[in-house]
Protein backbone atom coordinates (compact mmCIF):
# COMPACT_ATOMS: atom_id res chain seq x y z
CA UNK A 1 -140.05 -21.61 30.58
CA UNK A 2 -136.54 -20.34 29.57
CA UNK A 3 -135.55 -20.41 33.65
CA UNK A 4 -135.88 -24.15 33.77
CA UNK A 5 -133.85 -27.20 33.25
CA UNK A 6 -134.14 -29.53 31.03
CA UNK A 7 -134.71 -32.42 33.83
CA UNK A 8 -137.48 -29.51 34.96
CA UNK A 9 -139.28 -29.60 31.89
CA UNK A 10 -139.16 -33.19 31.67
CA UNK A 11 -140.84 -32.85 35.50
CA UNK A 12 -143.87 -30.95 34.13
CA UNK A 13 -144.94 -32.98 31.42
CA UNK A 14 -143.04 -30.43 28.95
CA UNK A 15 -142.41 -33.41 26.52
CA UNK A 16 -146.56 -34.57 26.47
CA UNK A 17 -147.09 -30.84 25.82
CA UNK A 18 -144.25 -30.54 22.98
CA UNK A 19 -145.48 -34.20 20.68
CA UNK A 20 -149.14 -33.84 21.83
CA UNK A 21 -149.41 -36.71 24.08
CA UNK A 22 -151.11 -36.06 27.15
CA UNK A 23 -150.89 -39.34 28.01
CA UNK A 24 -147.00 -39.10 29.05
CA UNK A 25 -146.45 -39.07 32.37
CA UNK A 26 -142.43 -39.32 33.40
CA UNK A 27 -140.34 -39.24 36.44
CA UNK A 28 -143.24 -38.30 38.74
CA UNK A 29 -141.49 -39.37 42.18
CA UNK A 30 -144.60 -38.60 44.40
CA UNK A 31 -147.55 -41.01 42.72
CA UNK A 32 -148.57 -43.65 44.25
CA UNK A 33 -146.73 -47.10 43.32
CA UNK A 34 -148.00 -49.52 41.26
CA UNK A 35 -146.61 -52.85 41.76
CA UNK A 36 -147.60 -56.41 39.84
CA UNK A 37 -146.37 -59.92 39.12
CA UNK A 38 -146.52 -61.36 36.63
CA UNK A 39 -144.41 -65.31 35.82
CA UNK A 40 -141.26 -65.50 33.55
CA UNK A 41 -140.81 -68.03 30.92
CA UNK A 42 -140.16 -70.88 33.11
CA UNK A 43 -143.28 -70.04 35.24
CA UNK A 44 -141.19 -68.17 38.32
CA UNK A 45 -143.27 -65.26 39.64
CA UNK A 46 -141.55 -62.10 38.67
CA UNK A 47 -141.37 -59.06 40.78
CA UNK A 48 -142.68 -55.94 38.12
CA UNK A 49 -142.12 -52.49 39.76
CA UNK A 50 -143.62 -49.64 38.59
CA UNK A 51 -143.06 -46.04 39.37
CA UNK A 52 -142.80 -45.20 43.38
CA UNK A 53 -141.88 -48.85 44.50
CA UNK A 54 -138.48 -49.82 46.08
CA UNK A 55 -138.92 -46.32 47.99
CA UNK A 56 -139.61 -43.38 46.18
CA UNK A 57 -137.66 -43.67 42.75
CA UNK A 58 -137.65 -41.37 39.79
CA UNK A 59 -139.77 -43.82 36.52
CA UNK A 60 -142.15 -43.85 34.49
CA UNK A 61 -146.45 -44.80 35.10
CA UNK A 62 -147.39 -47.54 33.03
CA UNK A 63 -145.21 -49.51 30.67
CA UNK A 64 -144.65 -49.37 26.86
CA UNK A 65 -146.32 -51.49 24.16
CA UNK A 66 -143.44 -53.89 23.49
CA UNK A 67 -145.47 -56.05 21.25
CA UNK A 68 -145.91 -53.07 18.92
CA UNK A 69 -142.93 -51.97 19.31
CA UNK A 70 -141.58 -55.35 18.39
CA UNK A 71 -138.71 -56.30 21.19
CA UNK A 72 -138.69 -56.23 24.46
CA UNK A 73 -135.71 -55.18 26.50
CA UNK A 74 -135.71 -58.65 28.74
CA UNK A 75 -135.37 -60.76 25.77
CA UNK A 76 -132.38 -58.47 24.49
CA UNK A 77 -130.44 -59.27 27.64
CA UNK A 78 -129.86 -63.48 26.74
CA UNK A 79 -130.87 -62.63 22.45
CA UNK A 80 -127.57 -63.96 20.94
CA UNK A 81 -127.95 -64.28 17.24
CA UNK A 82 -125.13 -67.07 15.91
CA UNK A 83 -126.28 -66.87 12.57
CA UNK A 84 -126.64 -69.71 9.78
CA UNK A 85 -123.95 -71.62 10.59
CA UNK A 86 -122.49 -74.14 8.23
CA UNK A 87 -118.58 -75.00 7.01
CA UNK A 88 -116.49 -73.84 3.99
CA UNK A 89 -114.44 -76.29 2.03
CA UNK A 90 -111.57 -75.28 4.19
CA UNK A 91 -113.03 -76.27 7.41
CA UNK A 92 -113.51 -73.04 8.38
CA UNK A 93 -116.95 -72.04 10.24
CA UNK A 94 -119.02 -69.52 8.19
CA UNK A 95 -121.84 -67.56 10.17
CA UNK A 96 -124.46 -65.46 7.98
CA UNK A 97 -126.58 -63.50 9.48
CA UNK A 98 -128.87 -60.57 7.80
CA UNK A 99 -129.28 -57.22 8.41
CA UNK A 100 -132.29 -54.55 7.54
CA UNK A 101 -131.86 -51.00 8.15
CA UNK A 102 -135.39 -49.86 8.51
CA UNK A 103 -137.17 -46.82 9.64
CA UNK A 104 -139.11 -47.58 12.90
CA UNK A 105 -141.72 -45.42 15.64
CA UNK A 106 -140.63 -46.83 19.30
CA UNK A 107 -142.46 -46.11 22.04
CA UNK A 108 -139.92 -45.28 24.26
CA UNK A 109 -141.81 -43.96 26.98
CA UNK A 110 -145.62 -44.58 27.38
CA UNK A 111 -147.55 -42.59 25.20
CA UNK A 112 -144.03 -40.62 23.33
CA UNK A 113 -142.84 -42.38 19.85
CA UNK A 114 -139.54 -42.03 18.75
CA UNK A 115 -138.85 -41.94 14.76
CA UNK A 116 -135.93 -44.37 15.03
CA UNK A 117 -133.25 -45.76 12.12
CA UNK A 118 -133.16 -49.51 13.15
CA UNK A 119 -131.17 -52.80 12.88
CA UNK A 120 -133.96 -55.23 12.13
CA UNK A 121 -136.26 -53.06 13.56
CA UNK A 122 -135.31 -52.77 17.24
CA UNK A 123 -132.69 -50.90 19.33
CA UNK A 124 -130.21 -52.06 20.14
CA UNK A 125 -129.67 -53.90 16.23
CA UNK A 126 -129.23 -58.13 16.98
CA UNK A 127 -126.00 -59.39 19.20
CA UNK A 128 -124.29 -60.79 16.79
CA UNK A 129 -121.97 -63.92 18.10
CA UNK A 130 -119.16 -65.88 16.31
CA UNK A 131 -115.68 -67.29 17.47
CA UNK A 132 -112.65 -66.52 16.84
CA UNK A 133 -111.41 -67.54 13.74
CA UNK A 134 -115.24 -67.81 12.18
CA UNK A 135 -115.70 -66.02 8.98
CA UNK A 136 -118.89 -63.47 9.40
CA UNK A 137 -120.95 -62.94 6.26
CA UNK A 138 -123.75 -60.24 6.99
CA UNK A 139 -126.14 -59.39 4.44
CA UNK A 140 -127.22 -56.02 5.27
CA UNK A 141 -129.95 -54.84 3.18
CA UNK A 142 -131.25 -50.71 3.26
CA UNK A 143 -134.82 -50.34 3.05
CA UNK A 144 -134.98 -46.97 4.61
CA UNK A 145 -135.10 -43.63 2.59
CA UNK A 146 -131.34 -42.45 3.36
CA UNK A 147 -127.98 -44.02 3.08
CA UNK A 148 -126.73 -46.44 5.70
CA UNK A 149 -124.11 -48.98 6.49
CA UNK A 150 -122.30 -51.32 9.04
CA UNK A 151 -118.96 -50.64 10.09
CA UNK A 152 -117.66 -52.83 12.75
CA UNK A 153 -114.74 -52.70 15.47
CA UNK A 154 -112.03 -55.54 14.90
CA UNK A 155 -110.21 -56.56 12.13
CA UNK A 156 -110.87 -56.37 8.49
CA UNK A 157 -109.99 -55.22 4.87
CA UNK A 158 -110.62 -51.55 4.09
CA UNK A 159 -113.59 -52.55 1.62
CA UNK A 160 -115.47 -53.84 4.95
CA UNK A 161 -114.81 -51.37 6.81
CA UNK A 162 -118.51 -49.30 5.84
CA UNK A 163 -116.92 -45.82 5.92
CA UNK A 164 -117.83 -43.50 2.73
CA UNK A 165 -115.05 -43.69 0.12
CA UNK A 166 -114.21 -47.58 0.62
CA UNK A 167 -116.23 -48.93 -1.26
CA UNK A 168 -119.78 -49.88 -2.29
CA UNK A 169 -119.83 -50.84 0.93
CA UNK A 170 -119.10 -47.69 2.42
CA UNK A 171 -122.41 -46.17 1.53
CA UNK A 172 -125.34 -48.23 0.67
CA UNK A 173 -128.40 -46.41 -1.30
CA UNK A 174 -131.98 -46.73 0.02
CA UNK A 175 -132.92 -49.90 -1.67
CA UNK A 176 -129.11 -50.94 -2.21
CA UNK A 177 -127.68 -54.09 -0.34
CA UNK A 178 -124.08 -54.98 0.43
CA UNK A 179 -122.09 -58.02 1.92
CA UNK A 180 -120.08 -57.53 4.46
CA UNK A 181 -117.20 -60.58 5.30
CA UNK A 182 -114.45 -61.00 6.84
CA UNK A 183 -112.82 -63.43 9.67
CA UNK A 184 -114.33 -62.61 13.39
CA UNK A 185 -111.06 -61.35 15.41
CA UNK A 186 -109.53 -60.51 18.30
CA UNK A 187 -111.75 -61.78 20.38
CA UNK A 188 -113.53 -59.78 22.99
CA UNK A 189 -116.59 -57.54 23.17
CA UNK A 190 -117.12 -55.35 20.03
CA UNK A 191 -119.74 -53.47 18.56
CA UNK A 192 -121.21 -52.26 15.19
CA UNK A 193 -122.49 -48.72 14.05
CA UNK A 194 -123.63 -46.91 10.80
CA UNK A 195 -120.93 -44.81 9.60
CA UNK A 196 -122.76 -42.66 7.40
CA UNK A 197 -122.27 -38.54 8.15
CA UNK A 198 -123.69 -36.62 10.16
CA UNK A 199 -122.38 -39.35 12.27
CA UNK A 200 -123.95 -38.65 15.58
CA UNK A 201 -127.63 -38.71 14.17
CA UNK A 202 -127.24 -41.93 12.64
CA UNK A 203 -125.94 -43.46 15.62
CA UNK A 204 -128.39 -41.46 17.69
CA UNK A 205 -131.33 -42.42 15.81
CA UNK A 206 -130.33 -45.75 16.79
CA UNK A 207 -127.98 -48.00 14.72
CA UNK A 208 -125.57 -49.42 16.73
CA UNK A 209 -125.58 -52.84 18.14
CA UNK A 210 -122.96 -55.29 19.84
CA UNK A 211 -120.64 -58.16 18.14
CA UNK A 212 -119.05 -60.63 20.16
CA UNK A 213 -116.18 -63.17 19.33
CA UNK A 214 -115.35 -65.79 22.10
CA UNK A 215 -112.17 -67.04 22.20
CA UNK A 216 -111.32 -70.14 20.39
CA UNK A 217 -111.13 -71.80 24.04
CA UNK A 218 -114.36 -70.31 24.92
CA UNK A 219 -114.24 -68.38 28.21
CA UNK A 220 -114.74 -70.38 31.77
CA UNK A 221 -118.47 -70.80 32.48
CA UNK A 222 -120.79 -68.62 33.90
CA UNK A 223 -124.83 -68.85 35.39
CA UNK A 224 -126.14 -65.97 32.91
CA UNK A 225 -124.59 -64.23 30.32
CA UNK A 226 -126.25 -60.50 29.47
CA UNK A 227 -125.62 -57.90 26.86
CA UNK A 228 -126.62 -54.20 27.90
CA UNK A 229 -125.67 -51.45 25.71
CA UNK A 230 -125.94 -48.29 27.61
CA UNK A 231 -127.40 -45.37 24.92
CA UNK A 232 -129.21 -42.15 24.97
CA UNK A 233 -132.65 -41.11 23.57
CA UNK A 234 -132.61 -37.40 21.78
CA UNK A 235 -136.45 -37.16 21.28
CA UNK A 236 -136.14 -33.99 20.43
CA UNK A 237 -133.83 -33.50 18.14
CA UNK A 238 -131.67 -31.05 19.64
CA UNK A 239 -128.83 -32.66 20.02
CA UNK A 240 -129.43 -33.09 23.80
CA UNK A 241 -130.32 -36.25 25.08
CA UNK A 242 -133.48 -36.01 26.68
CA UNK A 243 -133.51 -39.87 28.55
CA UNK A 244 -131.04 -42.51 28.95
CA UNK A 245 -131.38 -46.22 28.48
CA UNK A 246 -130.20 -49.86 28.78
CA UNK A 247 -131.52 -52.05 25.74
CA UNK A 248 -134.21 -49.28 24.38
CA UNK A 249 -136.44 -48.65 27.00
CA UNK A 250 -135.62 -45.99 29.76
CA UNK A 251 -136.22 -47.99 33.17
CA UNK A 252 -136.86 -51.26 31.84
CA UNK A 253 -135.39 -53.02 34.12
CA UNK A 254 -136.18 -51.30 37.13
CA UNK A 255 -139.98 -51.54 36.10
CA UNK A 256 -138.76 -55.15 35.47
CA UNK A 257 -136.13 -56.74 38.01
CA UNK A 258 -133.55 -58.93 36.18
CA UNK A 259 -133.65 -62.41 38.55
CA UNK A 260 -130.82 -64.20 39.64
CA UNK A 261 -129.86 -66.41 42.40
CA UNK A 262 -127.35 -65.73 45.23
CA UNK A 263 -124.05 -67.55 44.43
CA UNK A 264 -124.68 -67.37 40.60
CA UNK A 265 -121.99 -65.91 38.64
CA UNK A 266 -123.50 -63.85 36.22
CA UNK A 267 -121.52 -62.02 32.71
CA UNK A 268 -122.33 -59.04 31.37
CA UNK A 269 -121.20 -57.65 28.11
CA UNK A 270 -121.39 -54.14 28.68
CA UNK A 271 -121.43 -51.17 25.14
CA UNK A 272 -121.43 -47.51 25.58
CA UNK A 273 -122.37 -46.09 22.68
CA UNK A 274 -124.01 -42.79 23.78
CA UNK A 275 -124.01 -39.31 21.65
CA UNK A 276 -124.15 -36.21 23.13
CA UNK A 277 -122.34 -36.70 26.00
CA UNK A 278 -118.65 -37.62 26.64
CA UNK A 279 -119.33 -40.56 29.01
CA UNK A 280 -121.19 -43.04 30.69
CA UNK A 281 -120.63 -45.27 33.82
CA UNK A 282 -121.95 -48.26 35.41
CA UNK A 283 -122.71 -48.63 38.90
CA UNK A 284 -123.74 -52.16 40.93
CA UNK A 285 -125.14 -51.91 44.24
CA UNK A 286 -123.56 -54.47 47.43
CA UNK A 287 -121.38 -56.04 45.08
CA UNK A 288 -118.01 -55.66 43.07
CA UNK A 289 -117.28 -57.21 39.51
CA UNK A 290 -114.08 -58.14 37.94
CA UNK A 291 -113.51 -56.08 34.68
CA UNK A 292 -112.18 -57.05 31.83
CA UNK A 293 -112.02 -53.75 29.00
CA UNK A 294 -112.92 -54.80 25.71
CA UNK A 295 -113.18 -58.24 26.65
CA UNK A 296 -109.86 -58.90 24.68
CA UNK A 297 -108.15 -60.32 27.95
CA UNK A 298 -108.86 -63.55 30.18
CA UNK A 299 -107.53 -62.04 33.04
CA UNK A 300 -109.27 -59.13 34.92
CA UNK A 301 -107.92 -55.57 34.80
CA UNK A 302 -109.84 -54.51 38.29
CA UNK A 303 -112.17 -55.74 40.93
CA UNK A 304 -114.49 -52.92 41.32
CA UNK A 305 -118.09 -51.63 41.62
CA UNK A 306 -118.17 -48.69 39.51
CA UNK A 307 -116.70 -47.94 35.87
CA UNK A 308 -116.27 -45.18 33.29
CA UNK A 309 -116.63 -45.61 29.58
CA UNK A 310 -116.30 -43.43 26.73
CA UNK A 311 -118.54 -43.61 23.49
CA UNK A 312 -117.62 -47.59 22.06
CA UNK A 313 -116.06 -48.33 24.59
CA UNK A 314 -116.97 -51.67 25.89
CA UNK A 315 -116.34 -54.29 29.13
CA UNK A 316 -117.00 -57.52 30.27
CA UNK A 317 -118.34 -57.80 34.31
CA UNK A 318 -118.56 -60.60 36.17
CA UNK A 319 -119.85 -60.91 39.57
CA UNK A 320 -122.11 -62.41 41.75
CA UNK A 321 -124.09 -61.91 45.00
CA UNK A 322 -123.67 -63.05 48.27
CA UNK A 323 -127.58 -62.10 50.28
CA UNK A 324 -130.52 -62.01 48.37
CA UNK A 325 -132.87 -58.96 47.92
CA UNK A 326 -133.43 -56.35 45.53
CA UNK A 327 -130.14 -54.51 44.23
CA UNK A 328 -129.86 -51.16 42.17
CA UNK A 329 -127.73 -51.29 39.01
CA UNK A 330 -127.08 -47.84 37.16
CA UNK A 331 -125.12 -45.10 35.56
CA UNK A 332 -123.25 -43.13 38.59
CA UNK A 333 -124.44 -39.92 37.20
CA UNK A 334 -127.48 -38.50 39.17
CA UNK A 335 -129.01 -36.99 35.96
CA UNK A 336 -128.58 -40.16 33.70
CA UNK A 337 -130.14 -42.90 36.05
CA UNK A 338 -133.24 -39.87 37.01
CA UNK A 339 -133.91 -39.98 33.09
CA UNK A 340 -133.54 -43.93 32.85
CA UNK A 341 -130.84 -45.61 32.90
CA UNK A 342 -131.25 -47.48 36.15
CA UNK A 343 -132.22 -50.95 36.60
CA UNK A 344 -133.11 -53.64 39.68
CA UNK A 345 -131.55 -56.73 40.31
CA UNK A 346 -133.74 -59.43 42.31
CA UNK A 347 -131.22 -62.06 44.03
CA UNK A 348 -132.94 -64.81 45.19
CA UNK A 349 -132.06 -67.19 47.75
């Protein structure tokens, strides 16, 4: 066993063996394909690919339990939580939103649970959504058994900044709560992290999630807006990740097409916030998509089909299709999109 890769052990059913779940059965390229429909929410028949369709592609057999687990990666993609909104006596918009670091069991592949540290018990935590100018109240509450907090990219006073040593905000007690406010700027794509040490296993474990401002102007309109944050999946804790995902659940939506029509210009607000390895990319098939880093710019910095991002950094893509038919999205490293992080989009005409 010490000759063989880690992808190798994955091969052979090493992780079923390791948790005791015999029922895991991952990237398995030479079973037979299972392929279903099933409708969407507005009653179109959906296209659900299972391991061994489109070709002969690395996945998994079977699909999670995403009612147990309590999200599913499909509704992440369009979930933008505004918050309470309502108006100071200044005029100024306030948005509260709250925020429950709890520990969670995902079923991240079928049949394998991973012990998680969750936002409001999913992974990614909510997209949280203001505009610029807005002041943000969260009310993040711990009710796990270690320390947590928020700290957010943008602007804000030190004592919001959720770092130990700022504050009673900088480490919040099991049980404890904390406000966090301040005013939701620059605008752009951001994101939002525990910053409680050892760093990398909180943020591994899963607490991270996205924070958008829009510009004041709003940006011009699109067809569909997305988020994906791009993150990895340790599952056994040794400081390795062992799959790679999109929204929580390696090959969600490859085992799930996302649907779109040809001609529709399509957004997508685009995190990397993977530990354990130095970067991550994103790949789209028959296509390019104007790029915009950080989102803090309404002009495009490149017109492209493939980019590189380090850990937080983050991008907006926009793009759309010109022939319909089934189109891989993924990370443009072999290993990561073998071990999950690929996806389908299904352009129809």
């Amino acid at each position: 066993m010490s000759n063989l890769s880690r992808r190798d052990f994955l091969k052979m059913g090493g992780l079923a063996a390791a948790f005791g779940t015999a029922g895991v059965v991952t990237l398995n390229q030479n079973g037979p394909a299972a392929i279903q429909h099933d409708t969407n929410h507005e009653g179109v028949n959906v296209h659900v690919m299972q391991q061994g369709d489109h070709g002969d592609l690395p996945g998994t057999v079977g699909e999670v339990d995403h009612e147990k687990n309590g999200f599913n990666p499909t509704n992440i993609l369009t979930d933008f939580d505004y918050g309470k909104v309502s108006t100071l006596p200044n005029g100024q918009t306030l948005r509260e939103y709250k925020i429950v670091a709890i520990n969670k069991n995902i079923e991240v592949i079928p049949g394998l649970e991973f012990p998680a540290w969750t936002y409001n018990g999913r992974i990614p935590g909510p997209t949280l959504r203001a505009t610029e100018g807005d002041r943000v109240r969260i009310q993040f509450t711990n009710g796990s058994n270690h320390p947590h907090t928020m700290h957010f990219h943008g602007f804000h006073p030190a004592e919001m900044d959720g770092v130990p040593g700022t504050g009673p905000g900088g480490l919040v007690e099991p049980g404890g709560s904390f406000t966090y406010e301040f005013d939701a700027e620059p605008f752009g794509l951001h994101l939002y992290h525990c910053h409680i040490f050892p760093l990398a296993r909180h943020i591994a474990k899963g607490l991270y999630g996205a924070f958008i401002v829009d510009p004041r102007e709003g940006r011009p309109p699109v067809d569909h807006e997305m988020i994906m944050v791009q993150h990895g999946l340790d599952v056994d804790f040794d400081d390795e990740n062992d799959f790679y995902a999109v929204n929580g659940i390696p090959f969600h939506y490859q085992n799930h097409p996302i649907q779109f029509r040809v001609g529709e210009k399509v957004r997508i607000y685009l995190v990397n916030i993977l530990e354990f390895d130095l970067l991550n990319s994103f790949h789209l098939h028959a296509s390019f998509f104007h790029y915009y880093p950080t989102g803090t710019s309404l002009t495009p910095a490149e017109f492209t089909d493939t980019i590189v991002q380090g850990q937080a950094q983050r991008g907006i893509l926009e793009f759309s299709y010109k022939h319909p038919g089934m189109y891989m999205f993924h990370a443009h490293v072999t290993e990561f999109a073998e071990l999950g992080w690929m996806g389908m989009f299904e352009v129809l005409s």
